[in-house]
Protein backbone atom coordinates (compact mmCIF):
# COMPACT_ATOMS: atom_id res chain seq x y z
CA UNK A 1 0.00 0.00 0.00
CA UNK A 2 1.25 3.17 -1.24
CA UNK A 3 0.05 6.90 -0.77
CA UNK A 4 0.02 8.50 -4.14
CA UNK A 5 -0.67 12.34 -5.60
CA UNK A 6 -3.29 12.35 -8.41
CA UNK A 7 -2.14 14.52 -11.18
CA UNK A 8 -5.62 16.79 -10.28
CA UNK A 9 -4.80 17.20 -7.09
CA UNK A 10 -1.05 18.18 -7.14
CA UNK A 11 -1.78 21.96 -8.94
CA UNK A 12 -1.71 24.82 -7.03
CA UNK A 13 -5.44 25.27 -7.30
CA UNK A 14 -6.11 21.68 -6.97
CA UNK A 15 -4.15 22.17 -3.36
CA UNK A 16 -6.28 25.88 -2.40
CA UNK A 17 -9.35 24.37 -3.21
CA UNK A 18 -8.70 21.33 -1.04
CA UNK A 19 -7.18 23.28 1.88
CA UNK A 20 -10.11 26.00 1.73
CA UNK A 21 -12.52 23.24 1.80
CA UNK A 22 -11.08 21.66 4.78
CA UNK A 23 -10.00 18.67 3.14
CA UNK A 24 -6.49 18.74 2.77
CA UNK A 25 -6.42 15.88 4.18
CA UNK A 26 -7.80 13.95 1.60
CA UNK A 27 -5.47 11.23 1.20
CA UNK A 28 -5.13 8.93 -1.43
CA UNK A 29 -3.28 4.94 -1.74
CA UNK A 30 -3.37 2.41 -4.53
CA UNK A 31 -2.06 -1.20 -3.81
CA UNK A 32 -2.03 -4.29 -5.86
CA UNK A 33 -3.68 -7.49 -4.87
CA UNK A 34 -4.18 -11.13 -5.49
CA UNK A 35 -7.17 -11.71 -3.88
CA UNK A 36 -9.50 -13.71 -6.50
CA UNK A 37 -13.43 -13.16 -6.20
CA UNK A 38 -16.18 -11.40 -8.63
CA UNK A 39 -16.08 -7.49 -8.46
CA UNK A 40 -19.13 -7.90 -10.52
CA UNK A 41 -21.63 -10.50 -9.34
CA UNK A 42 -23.73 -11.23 -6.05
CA UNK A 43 -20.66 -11.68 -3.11
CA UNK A 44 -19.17 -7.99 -4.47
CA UNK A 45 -19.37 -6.78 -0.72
CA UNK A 46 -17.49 -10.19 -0.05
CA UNK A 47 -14.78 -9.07 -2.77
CA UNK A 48 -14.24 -5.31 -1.32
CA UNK A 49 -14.08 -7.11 2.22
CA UNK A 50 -11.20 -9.46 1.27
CA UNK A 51 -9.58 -6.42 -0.62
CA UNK A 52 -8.80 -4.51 2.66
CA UNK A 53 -8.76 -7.76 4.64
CA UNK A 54 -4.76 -7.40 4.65
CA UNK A 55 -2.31 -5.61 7.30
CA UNK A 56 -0.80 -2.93 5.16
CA UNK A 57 -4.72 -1.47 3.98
CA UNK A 58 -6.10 -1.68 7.31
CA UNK A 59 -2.78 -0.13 8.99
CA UNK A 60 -3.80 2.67 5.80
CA UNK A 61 -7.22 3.13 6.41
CA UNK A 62 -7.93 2.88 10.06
CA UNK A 63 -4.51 1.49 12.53
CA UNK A 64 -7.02 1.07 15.48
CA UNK A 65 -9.40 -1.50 13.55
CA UNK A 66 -9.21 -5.03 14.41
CA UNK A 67 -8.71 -7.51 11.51
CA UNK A 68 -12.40 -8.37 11.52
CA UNK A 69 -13.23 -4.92 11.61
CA UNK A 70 -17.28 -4.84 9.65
CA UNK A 71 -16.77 -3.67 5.89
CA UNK A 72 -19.71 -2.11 3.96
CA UNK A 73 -19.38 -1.64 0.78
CA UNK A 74 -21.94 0.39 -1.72
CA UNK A 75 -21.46 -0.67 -5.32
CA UNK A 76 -21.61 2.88 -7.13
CA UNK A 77 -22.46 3.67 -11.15
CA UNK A 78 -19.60 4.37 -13.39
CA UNK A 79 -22.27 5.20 -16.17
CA UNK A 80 -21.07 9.05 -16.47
CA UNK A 81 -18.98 9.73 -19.51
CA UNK A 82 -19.51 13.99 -19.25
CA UNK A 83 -20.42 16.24 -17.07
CA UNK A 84 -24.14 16.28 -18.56
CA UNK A 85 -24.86 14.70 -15.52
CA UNK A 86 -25.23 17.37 -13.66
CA UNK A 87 -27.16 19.43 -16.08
CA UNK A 88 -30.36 19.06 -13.56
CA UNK A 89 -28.73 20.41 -10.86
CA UNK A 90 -27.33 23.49 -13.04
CA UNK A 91 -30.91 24.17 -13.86
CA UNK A 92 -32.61 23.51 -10.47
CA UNK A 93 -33.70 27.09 -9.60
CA UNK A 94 -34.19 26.00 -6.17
CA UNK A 95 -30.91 25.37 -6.02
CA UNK A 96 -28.46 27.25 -8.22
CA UNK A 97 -28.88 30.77 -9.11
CA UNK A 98 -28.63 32.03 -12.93
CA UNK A 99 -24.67 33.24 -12.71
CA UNK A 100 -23.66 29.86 -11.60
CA UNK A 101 -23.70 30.27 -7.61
CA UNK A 102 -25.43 28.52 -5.23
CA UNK A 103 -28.54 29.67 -3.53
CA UNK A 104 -27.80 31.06 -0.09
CA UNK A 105 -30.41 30.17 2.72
CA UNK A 106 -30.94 30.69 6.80
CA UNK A 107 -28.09 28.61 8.33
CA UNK A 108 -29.41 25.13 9.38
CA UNK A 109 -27.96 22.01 11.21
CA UNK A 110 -27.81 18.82 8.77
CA UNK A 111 -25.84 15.71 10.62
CA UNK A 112 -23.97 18.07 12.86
CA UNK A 113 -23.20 20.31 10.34
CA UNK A 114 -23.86 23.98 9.77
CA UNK A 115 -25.20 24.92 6.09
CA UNK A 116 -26.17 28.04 4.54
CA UNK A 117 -26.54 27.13 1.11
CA UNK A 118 -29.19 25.32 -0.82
CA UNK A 119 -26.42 22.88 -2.66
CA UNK A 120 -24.92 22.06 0.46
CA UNK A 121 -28.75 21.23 2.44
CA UNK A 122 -29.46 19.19 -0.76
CA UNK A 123 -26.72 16.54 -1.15
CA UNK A 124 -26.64 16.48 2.79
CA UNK A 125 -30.66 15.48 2.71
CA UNK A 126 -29.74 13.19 -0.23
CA UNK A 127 -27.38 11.43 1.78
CA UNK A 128 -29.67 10.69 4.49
CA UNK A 129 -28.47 13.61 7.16
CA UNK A 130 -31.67 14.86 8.73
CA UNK A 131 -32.07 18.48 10.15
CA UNK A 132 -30.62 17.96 13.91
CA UNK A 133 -33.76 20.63 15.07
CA UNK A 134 -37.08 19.17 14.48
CA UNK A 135 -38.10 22.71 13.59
CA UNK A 136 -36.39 23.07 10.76
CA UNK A 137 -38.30 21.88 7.28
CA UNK A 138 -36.71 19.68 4.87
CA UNK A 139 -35.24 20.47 1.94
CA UNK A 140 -37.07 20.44 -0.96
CA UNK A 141 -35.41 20.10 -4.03
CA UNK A 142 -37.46 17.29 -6.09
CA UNK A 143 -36.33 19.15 -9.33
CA UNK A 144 -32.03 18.60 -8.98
CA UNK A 145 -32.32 14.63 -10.53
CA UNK A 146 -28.15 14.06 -9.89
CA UNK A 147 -28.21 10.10 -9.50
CA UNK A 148 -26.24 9.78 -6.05
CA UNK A 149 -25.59 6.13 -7.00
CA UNK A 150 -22.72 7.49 -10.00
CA UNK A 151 -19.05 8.02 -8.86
CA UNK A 152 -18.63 11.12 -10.36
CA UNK A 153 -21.66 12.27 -8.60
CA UNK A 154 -19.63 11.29 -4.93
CA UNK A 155 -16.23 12.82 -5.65
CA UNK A 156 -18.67 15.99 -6.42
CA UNK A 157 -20.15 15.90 -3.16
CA UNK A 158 -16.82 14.64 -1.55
CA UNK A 159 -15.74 18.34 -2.44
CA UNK A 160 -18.80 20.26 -2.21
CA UNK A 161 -19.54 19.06 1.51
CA UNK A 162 -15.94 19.39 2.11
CA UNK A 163 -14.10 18.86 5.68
CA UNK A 164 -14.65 19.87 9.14
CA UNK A 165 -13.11 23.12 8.86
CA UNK A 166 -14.56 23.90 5.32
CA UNK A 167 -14.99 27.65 3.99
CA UNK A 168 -17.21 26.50 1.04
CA UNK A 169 -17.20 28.18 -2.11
CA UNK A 170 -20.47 29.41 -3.13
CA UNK A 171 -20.19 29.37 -7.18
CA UNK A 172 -20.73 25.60 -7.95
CA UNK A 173 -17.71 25.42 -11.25
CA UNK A 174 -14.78 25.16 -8.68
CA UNK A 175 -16.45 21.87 -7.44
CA UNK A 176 -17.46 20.68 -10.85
CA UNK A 177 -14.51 21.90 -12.79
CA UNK A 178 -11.98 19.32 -9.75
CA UNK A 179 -14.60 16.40 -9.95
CA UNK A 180 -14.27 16.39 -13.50
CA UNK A 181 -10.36 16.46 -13.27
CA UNK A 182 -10.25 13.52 -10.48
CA UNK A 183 -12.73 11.69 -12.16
CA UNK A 184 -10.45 11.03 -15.32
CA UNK A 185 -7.67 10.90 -12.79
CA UNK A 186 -9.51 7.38 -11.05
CA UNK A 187 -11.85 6.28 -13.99
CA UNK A 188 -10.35 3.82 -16.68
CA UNK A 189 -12.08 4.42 -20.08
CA UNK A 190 -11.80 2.37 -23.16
CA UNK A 191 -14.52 1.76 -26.11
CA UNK A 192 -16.70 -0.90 -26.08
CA UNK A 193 -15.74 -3.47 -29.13
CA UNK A 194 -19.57 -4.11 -28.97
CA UNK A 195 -20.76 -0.38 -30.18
CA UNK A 196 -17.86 1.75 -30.29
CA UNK A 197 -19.35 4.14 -27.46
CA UNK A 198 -16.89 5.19 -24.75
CA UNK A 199 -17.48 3.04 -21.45
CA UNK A 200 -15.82 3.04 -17.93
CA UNK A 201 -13.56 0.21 -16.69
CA UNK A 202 -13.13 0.97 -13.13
CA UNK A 203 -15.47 -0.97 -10.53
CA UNK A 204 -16.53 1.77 -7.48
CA UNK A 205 -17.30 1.48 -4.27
CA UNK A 206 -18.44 3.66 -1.59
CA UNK A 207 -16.71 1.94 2.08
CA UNK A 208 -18.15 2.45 5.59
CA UNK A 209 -17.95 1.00 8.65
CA UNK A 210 -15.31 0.17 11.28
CA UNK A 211 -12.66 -0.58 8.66
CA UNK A 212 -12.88 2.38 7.00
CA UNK A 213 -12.81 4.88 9.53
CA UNK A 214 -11.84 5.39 13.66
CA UNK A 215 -15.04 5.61 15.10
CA UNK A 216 -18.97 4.67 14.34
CA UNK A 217 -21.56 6.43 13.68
CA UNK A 218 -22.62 8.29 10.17
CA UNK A 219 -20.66 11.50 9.64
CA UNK A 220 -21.25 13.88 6.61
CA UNK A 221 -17.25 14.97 6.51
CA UNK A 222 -16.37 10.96 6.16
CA UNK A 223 -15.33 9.75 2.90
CA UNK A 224 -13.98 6.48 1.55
CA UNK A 225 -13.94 5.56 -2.51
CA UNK A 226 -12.59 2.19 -3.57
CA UNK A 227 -12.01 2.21 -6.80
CA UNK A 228 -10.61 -1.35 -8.72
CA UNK A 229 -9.06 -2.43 -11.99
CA UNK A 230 -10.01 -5.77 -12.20
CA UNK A 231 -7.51 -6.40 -15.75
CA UNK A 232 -4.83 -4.87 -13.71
CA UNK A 233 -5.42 -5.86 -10.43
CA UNK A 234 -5.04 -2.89 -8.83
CA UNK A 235 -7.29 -0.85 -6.72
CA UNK A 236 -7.36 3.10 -5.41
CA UNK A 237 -8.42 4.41 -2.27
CA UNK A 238 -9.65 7.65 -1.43
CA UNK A 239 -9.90 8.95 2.12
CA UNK A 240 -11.13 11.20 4.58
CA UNK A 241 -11.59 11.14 8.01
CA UNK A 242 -13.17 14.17 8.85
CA UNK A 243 -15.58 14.02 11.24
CA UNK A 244 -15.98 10.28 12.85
CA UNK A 245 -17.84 7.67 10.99
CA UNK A 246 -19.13 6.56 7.37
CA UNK A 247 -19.77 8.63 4.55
């Protein structure tokens, strides 16, 4: 297991953007494995379990874990091939304003954490962090129709939600502009023999549980990405422990 610096992450904006949005320590290792199983088929969970189910990716990911430490693993899209994807939430006037920002709002708790914006309260909601005061109505945002399930969508709300100590950016193209770079950095393309149409190689997974990070409990600042080559039997992590539990 080796830390390594993605070629979007090592510019000098790359690095402002990251350390304004609290999450410069993002961190980042790719190992090679042997372990045989099907990425693709019913035991996948079983597959990402025996993936970190070795001294040097525990010791990476979390040194206090035990070696049967729970895994859960969240097989994620890999359908994206532009940024098209996020057309909707462009266009959702509930949540992005005509010059490109995002829609400021009264400052509300979401999973412990203080928002102010409407892109912010809406991929916190779509993650599954209530308001922490009952008082507060949810979000409402049935127009923005970003498929959380795609990996491009998570490394977009990896940034957006940023860390612990994050100063977010309000325009929404710094976030989009670095998801698009990091995507290409971690997603494998090639053309399918079958049709000719561009197609992604890389297997994602979103990771949670006591493997992945120090303590329990869901946190909105916790990330963890696996990301596997199956023809080259490799596999990329990408981590941060922000706040104390599974992203």
């Amino acid at each position: 297991m080796e830390d390594v610096q993605l070629p979007s992450l090592k510019t000098r904006d790359a690095r402002e953007c990251l350390a304004r949005w609290g999450l410069a320590g993002l961190r980042v290792g790719r190992f090679r494995y042997e372990f045989q199983g099907d990425v693709d088929g019913r035991n996948a969970a079983a597959f990402v379990a025996g993936l970190l189910d070795t001294p040097g990716v525990r010791a990476w990911l979390n040194a206090e874990a035990p070696a049967d430490a729970a895994v859960e693993a969240t097989r994620l899209a890999t359908t994206a091939t532009s940024m098209a994807l996020f057309d909707p939430l462009v266009e959702c006037a509930e949540i992005a304003l005509p010059a490109g920002g995002a829609r400021q709002c009264p400052e509300v708790r979401l999973g412990g954490v203080a928002v102010d914006d409407e892109l912010r309260k809406w991929l916190l909601v779509t993650a599954g962090f209530g308001a922490d005061d009952d008082d507060v109505d949810p979000v409402e945002c049935a127009a923005a129709a970003v498929p959380r399930d795609e990996l491009l969508a998570r490394l977009f709300s990896l940034l957006a939600v940023g860390g612990a100590m994050s100063q977010p950016d309000y325009a929404l193209a710094p976030y989009l502009d670095l998801a698009k770079a990091l995507y290409r950095d971690v997603a494998t393309v090639y053309r399918r023999a079958s049709d000719g149409e561009v197609a992604i190689a890389t297997k994602a997974f979103a990771v949670a549980g006591p493997a992945a990070f120090a303590r329990n409990g869901a946190h909105p600042h916790d990330a963890c990405l696996l990301l596997v080559e199956p023809k080259k039997r490799s596999a990329t992590l990408l981590h941060s422990d922000g706040g104390g539990g599974a992203w």
